[in-house]
N, C-alpha and C. Protein backbone atom coordinates (compact mmCIF):
# COMPACT_ATOMS: atom_id res chain seq x y z
N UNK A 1 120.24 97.77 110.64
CA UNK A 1 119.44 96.81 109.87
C UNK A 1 120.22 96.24 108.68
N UNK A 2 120.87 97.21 108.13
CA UNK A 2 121.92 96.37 106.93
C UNK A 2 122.88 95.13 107.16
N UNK A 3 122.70 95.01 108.42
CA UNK A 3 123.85 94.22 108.99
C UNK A 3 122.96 92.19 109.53
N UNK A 4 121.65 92.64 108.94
CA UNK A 4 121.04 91.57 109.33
C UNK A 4 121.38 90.31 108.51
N UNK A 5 121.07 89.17 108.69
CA UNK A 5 121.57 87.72 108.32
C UNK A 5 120.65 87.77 107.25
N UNK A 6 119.21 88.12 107.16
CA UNK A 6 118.76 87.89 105.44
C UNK A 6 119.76 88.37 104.44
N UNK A 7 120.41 89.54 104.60
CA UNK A 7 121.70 90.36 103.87
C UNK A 7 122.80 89.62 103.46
N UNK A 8 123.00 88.65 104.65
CA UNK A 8 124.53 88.00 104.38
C UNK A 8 125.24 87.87 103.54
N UNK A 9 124.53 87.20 102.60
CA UNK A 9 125.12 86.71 101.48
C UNK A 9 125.14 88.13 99.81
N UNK A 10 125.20 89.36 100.43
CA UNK A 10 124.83 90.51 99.67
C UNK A 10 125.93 91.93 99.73
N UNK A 11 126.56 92.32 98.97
CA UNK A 11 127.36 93.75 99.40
C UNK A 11 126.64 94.81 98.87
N UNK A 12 126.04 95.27 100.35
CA UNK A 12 125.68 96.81 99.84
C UNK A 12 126.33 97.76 99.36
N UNK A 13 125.40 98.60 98.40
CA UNK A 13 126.18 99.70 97.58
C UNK A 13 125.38 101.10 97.98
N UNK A 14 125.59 101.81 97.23
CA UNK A 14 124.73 103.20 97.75
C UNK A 14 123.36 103.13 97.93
N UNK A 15 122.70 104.54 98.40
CA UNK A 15 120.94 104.19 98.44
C UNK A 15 120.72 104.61 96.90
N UNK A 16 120.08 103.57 96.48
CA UNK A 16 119.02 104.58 95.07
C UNK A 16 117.63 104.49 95.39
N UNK A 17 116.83 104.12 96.08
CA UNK A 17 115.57 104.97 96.20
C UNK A 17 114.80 104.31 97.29
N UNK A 18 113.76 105.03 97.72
CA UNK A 18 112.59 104.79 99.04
C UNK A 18 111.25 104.21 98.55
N UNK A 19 111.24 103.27 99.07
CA UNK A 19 109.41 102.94 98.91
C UNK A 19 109.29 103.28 100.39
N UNK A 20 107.91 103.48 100.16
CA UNK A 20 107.03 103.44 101.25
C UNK A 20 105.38 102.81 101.26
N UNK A 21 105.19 101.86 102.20
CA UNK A 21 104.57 101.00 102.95
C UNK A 21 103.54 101.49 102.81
N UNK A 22 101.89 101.37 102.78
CA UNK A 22 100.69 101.38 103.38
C UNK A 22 99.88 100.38 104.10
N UNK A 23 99.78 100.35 105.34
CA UNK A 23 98.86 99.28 106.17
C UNK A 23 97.61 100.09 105.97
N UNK A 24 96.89 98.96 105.85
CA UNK A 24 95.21 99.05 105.82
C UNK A 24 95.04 98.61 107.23
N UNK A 25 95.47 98.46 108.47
CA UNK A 25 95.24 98.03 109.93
C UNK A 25 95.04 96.66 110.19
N UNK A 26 95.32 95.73 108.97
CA UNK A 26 94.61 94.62 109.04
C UNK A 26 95.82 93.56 108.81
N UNK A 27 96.88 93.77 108.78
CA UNK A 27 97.99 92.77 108.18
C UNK A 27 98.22 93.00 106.74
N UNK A 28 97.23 94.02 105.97
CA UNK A 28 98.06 94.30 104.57
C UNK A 28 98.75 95.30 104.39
N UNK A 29 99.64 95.23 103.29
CA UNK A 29 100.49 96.12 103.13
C UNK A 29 100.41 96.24 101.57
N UNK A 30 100.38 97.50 100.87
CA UNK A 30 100.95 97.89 99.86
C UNK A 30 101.80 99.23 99.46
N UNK A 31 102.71 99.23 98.57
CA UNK A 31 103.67 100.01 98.26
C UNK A 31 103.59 100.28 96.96
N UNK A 32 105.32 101.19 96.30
CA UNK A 32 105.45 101.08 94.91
C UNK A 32 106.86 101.69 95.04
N UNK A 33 107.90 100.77 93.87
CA UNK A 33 108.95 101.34 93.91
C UNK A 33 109.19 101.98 93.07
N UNK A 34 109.80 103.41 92.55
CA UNK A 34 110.21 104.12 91.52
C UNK A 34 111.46 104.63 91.69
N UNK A 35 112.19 104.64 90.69
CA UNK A 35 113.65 105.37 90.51
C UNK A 35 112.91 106.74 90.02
N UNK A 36 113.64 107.69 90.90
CA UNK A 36 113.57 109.11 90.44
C UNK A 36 113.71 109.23 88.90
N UNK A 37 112.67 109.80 88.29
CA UNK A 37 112.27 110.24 87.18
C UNK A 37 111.78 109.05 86.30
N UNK A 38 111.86 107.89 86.98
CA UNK A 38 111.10 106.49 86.14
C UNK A 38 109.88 106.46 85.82
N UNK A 39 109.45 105.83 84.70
CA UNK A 39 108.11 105.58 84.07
C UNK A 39 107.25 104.37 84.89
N UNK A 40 108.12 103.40 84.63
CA UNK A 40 107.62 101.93 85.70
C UNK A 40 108.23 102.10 87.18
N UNK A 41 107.51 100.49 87.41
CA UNK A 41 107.49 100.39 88.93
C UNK A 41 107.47 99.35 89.46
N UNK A 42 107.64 99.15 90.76
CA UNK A 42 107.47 97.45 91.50
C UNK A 42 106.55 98.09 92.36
N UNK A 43 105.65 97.27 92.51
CA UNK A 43 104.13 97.48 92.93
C UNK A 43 104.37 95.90 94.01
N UNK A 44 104.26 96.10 95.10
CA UNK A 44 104.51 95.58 96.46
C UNK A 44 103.05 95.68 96.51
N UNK A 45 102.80 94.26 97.29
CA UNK A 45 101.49 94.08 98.07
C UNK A 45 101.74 92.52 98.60
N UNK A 46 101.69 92.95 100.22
CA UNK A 46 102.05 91.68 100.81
C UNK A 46 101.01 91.56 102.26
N UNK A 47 101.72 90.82 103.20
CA UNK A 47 101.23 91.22 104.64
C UNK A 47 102.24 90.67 105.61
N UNK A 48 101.46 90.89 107.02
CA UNK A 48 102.65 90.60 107.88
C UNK A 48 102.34 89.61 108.57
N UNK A 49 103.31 88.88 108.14
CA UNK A 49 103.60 87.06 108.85
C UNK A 49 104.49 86.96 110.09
N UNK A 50 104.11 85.75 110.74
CA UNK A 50 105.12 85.21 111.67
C UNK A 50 105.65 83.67 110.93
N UNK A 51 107.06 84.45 111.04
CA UNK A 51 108.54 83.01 110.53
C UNK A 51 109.01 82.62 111.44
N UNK A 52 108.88 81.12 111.96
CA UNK A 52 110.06 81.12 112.98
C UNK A 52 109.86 81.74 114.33
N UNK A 53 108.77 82.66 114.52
CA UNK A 53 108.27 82.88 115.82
C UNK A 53 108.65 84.28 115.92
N UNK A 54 109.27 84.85 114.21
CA UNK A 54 109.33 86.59 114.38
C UNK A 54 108.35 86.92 113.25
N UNK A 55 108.09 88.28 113.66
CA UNK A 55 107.06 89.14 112.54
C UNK A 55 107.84 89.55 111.22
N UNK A 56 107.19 89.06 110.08
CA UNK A 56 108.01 89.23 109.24
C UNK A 56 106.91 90.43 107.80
N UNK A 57 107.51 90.97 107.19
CA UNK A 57 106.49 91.63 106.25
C UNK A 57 106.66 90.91 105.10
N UNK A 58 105.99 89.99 104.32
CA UNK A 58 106.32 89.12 103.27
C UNK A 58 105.60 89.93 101.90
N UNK A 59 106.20 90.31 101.00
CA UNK A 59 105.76 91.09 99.99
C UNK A 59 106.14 90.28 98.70
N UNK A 60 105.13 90.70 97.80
CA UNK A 60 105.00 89.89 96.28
C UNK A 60 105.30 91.24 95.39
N UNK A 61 106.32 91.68 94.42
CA UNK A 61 106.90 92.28 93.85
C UNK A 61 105.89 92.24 92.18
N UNK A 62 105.64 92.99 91.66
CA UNK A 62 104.81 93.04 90.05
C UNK A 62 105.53 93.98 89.63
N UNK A 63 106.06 93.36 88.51
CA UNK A 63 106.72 94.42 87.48
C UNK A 63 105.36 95.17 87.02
N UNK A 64 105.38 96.87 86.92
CA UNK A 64 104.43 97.48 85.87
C UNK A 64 104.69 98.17 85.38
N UNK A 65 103.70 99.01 83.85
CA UNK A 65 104.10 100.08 83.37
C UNK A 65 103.49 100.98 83.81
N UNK A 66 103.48 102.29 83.23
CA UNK A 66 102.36 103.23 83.19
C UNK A 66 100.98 103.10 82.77
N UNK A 67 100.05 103.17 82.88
CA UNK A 67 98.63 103.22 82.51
C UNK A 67 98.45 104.17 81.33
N UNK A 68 98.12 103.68 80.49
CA UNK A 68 97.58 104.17 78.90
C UNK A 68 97.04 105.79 79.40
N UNK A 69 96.01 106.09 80.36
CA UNK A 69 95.92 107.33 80.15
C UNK A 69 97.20 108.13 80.80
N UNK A 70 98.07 107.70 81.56
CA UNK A 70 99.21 108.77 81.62
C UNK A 70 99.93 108.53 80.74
N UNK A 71 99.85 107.64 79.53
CA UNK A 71 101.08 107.46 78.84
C UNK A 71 100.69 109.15 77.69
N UNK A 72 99.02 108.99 77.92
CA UNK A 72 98.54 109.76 76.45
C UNK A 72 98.88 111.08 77.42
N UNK A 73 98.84 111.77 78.33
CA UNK A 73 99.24 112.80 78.93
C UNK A 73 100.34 113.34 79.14
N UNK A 74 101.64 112.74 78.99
CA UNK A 74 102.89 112.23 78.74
C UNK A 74 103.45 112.85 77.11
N UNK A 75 102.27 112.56 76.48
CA UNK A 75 102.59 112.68 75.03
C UNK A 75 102.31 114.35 74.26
């Protein structure tokens, strides 16, 4: 998969971290990305499209922080 044409124009470097996907069965999808031991996150929520006549998963990226009550739990 690294080797695909969306990539092209990109040099991969090492892995730094895993999201993982949730389908609701319906064409949505949401996620969240975190770097090991990070406070924030990219909060993914997209669905799955056809481009061009392939299935594609099209996702909208939100920068966030932590939520006030884990910040006070934290503290």
């Amino acid at each position: 998969m690294l080797s695909h044409s969306c990539l092209s124009d990109l040099t991969i470097g090492k892995e730094a971290y895993k999201t993982r996907l949730y389908g609701d069965g319906k064409g949505g999808y949401v996620g969240a990305t975190r770097e090991d031991g990070g406070a924030c996150a990219i909060a993914h929520v997209g669905r799955l499209v056809t481009v061009d006549g392939k299935r594609v998963l099209e996702l909208t990226g939100y920068l966030t922080t932590p939520a006030q009550s884990t910040m006070l739990k934290e503290a």
